[in-house]
C-alpha atoms as a PDB file:
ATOM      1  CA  UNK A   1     -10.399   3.598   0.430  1.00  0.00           C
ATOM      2  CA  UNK A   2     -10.932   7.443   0.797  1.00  0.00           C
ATOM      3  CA  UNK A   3     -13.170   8.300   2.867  1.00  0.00           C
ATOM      4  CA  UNK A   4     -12.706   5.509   4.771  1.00  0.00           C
ATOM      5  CA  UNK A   5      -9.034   4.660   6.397  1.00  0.00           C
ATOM      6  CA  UNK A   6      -8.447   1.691   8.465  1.00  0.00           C
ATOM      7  CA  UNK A   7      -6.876   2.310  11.315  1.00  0.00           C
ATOM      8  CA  UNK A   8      -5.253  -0.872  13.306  1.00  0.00           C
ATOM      9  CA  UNK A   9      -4.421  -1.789  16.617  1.00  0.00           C
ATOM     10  CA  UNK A  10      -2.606  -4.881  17.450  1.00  0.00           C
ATOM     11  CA  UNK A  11      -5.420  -7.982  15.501  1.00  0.00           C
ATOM     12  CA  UNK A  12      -7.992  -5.423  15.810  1.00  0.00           C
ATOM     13  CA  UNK A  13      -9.199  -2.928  13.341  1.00  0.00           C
ATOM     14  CA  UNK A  14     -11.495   0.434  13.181  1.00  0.00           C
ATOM     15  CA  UNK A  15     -12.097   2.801  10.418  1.00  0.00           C
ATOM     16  CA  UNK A  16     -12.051   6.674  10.557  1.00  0.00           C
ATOM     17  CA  UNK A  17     -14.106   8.548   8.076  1.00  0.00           C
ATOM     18  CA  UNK A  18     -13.378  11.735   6.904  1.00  0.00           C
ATOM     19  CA  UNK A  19     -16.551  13.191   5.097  1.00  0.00           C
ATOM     20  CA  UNK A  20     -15.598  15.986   2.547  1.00  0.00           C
ATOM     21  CA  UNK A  21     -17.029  17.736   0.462  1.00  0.00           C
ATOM     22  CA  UNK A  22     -14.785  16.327  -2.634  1.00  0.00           C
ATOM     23  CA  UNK A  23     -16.356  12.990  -1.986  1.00  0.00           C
ATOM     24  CA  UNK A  24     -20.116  12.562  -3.744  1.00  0.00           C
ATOM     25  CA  UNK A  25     -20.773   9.760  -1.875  1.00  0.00           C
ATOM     26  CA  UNK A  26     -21.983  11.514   0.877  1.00  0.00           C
ATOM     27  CA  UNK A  27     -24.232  13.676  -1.275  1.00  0.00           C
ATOM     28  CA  UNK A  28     -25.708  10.473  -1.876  1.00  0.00           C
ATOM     29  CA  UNK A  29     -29.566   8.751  -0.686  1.00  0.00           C
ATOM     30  CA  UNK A  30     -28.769   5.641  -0.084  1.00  0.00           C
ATOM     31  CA  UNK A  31     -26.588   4.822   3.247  1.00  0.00           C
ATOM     32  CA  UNK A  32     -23.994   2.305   3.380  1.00  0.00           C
ATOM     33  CA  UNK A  33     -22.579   0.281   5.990  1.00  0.00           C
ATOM     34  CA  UNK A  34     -19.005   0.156   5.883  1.00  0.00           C
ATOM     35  CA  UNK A  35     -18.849  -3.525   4.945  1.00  0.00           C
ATOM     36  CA  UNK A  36     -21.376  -2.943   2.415  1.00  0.00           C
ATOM     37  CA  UNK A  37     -19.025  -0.229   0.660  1.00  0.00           C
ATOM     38  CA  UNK A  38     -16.202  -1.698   0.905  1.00  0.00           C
ATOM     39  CA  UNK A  39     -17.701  -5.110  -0.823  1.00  0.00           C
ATOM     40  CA  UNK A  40     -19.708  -2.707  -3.231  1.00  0.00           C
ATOM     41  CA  UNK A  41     -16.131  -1.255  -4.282  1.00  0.00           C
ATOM     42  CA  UNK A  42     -14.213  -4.496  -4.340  1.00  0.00           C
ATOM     43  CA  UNK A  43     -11.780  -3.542  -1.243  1.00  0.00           C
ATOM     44  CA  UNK A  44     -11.710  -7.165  -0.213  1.00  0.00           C
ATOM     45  CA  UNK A  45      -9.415  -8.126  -3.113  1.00  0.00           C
ATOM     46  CA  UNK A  46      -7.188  -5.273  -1.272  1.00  0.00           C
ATOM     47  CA  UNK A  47      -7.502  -6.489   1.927  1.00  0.00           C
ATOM     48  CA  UNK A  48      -6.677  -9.781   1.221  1.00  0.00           C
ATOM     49  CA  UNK A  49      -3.088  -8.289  -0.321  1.00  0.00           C
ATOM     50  CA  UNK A  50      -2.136  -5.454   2.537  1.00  0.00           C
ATOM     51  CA  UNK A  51      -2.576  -8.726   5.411  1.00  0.00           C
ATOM     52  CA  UNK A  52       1.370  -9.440   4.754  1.00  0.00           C
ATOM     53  CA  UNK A  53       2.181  -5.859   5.051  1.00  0.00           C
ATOM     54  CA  UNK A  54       0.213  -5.368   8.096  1.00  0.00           C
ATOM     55  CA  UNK A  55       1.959  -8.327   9.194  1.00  0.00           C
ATOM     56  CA  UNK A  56       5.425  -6.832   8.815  1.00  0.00           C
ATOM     57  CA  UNK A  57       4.168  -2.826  10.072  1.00  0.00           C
ATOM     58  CA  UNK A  58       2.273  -4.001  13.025  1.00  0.00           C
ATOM     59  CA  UNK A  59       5.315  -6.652  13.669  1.00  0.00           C
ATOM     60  CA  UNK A  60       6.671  -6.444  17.967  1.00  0.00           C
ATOM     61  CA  UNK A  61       9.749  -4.999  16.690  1.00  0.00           C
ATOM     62  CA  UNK A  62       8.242  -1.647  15.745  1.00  0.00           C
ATOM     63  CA  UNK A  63       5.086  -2.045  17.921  1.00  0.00           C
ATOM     64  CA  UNK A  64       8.089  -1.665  20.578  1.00  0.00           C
ATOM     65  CA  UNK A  65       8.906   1.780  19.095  1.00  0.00           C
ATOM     66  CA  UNK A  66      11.913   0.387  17.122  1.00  0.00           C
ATOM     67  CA  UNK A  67      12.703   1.612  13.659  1.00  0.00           C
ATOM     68  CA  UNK A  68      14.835   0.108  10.839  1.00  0.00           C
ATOM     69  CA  UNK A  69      18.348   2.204   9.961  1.00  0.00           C
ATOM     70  CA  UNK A  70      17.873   3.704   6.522  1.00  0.00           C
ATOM     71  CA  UNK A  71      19.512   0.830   4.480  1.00  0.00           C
ATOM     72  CA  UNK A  72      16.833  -1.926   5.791  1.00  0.00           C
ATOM     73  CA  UNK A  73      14.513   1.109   5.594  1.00  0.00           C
ATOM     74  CA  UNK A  74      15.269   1.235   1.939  1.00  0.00           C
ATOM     75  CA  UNK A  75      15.270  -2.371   1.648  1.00  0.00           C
ATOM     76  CA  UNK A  76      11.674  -3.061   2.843  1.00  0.00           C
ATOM     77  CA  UNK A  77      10.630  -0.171   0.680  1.00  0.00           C
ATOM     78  CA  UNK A  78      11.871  -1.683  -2.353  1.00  0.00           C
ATOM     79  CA  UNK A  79      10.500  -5.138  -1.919  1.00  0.00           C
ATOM     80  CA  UNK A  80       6.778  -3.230  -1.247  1.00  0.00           C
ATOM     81  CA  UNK A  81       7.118  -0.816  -3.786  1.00  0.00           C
ATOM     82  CA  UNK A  82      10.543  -1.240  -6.298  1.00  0.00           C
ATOM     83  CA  UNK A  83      10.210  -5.056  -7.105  1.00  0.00           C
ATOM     84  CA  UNK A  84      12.157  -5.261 -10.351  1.00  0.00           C
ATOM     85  CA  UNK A  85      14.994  -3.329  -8.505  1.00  0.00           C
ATOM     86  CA  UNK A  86      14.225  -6.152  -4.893  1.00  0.00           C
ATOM     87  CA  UNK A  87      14.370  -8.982  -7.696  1.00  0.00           C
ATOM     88  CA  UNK A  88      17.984  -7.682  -9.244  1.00  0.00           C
ATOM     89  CA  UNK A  89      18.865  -7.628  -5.818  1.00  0.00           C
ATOM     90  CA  UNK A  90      18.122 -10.731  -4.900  1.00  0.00           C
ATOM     91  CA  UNK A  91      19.251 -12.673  -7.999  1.00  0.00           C
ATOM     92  CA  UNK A  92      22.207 -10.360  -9.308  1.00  0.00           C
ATOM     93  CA  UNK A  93      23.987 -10.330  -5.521  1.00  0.00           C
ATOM     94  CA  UNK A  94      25.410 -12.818  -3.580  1.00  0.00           C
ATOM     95  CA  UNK A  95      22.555 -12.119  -1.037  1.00  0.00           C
ATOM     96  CA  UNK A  96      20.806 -15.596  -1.494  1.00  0.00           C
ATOM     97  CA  UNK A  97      24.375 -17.366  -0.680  1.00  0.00           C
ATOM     98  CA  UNK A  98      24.748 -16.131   2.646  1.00  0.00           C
ATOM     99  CA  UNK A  99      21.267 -16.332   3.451  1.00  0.00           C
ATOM    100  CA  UNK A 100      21.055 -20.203   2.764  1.00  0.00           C
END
């Protein structure tokens, strides 16, 4: 969303801008409002995906200042970003037995 970056806090969120001088949108006449730009550049579609992530980052447990030990760590990592490696896991393990 560069220049923009959403920045959340608790259900609530704000946006920072960074204006550089790599971005031509600033060199730009017409002004935008942020939701304008972000429905101009189709960010809603993005939105709409990052909710259950923001669910699971923004989660009590590590709102509390908890983190995960580096084997959940790499779990959660490669169910966001790894899936064909998350699905092996799941269907190639016993993982599903003991979790039923």
């Amino acid at each position: 969303m560069y220049p923009i970056f959403p920045v959340f806090s608790n259900n609530e969120v704000g946006y920072l801008i960074k204006e550089k001088s790599s971005c031509l949108g600033f060199q730009a006449e017409k002004e935008w409002t942020i939701e304008e730009w972000k429905k101009n550049q189709g960010i809603y579609a993005y939105d709409k995906m990052n909710e259950t992530y923001k669910g699971i980052t923004l989660h009590e447990y590590f709102q509390k200042g908890n983190k995960l030990d580096s084997g959940k760590a790499k779990m959660l990592y490669r169910a966001c970003y790894d899936i064909d490696e998350f699905r092996k896991f799941l269907f190639k393990t016993s993982f599903l037995i003991y979790t039923m």
